[in-house]
Protein backbone atom coordinates (compact mmCIF):
# COMPACT_ATOMS: atom_id res chain seq x y z
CA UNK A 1 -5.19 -16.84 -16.59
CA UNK A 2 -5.20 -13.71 -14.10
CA UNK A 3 -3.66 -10.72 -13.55
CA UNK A 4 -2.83 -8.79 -9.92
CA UNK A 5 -2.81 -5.57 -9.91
CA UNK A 6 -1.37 -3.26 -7.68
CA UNK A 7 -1.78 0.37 -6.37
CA UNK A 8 -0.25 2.28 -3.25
CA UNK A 9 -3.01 4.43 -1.33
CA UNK A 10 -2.35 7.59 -0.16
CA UNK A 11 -3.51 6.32 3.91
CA UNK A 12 -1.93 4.09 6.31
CA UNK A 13 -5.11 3.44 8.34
CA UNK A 14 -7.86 0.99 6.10
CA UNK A 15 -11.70 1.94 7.29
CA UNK A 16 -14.89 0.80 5.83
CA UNK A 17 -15.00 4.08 4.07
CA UNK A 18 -11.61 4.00 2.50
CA UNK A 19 -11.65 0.58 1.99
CA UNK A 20 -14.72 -0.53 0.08
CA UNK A 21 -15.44 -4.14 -0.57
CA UNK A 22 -15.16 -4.43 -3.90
CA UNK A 23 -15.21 -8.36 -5.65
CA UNK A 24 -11.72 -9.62 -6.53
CA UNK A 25 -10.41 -6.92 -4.36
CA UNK A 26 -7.67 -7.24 -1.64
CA UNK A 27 -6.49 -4.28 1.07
CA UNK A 28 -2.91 -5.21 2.26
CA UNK A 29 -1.74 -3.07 5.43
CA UNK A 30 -0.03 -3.09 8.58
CA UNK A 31 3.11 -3.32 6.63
CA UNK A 32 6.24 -1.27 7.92
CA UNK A 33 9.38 -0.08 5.96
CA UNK A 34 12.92 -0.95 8.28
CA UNK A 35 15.93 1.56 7.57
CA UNK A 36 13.58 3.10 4.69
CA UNK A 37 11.15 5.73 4.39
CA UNK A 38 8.16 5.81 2.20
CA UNK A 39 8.04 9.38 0.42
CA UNK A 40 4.55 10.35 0.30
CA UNK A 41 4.64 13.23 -2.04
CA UNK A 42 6.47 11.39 -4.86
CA UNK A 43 5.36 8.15 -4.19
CA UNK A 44 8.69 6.43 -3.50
CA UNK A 45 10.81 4.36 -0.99
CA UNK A 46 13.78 6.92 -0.14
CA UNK A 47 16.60 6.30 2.56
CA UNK A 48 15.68 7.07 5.68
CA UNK A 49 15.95 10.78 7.27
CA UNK A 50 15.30 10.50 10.64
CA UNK A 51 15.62 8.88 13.65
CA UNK A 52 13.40 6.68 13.53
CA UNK A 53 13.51 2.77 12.59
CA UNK A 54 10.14 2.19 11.18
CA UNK A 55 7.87 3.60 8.72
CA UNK A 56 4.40 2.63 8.26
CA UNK A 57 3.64 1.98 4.70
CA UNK A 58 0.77 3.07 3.04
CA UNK A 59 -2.47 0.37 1.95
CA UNK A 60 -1.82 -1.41 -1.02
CA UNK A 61 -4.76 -2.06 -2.82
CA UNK A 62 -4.83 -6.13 -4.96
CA UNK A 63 -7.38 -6.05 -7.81
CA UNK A 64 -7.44 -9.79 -9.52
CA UNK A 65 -8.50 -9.58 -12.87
CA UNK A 66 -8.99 -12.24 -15.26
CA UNK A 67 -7.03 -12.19 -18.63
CA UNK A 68 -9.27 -13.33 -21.78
């Protein structure tokens, strides 16, 4: 059996720094929130308080574990 987890960076941009390659580790990004925001300080979606449409959503980090 495994187990995803899953943590919410605090970037938008992935770079070989910020991104290491790490075994059984996946970088998700390029995502983008529609008619939503994604509140940075309190790590949360919120409605959106702007004008704009789109908000680029932080890297999510994947780490597969295995359960024993």
């Amino acid at each position: 059996m495994i187990k995803n987890t899953y943590h919410i960076l605090d970037f938008s941009d992935p770079t070989a720094e910020n991104c290491l390659a790490i075994p059984n580790t996946a970088y998700v990004y390029g995502l983008w929130l529609e008619g939503a925001s994604w509140d940075r300080e309190n790590r949360i979606i919120v409605e959106q308080n702007n004008s704009a449409i789109y908000d680029k959503f932080p890297v999510i980090k994947v780490v597969t574990e295995l359960m024993t």
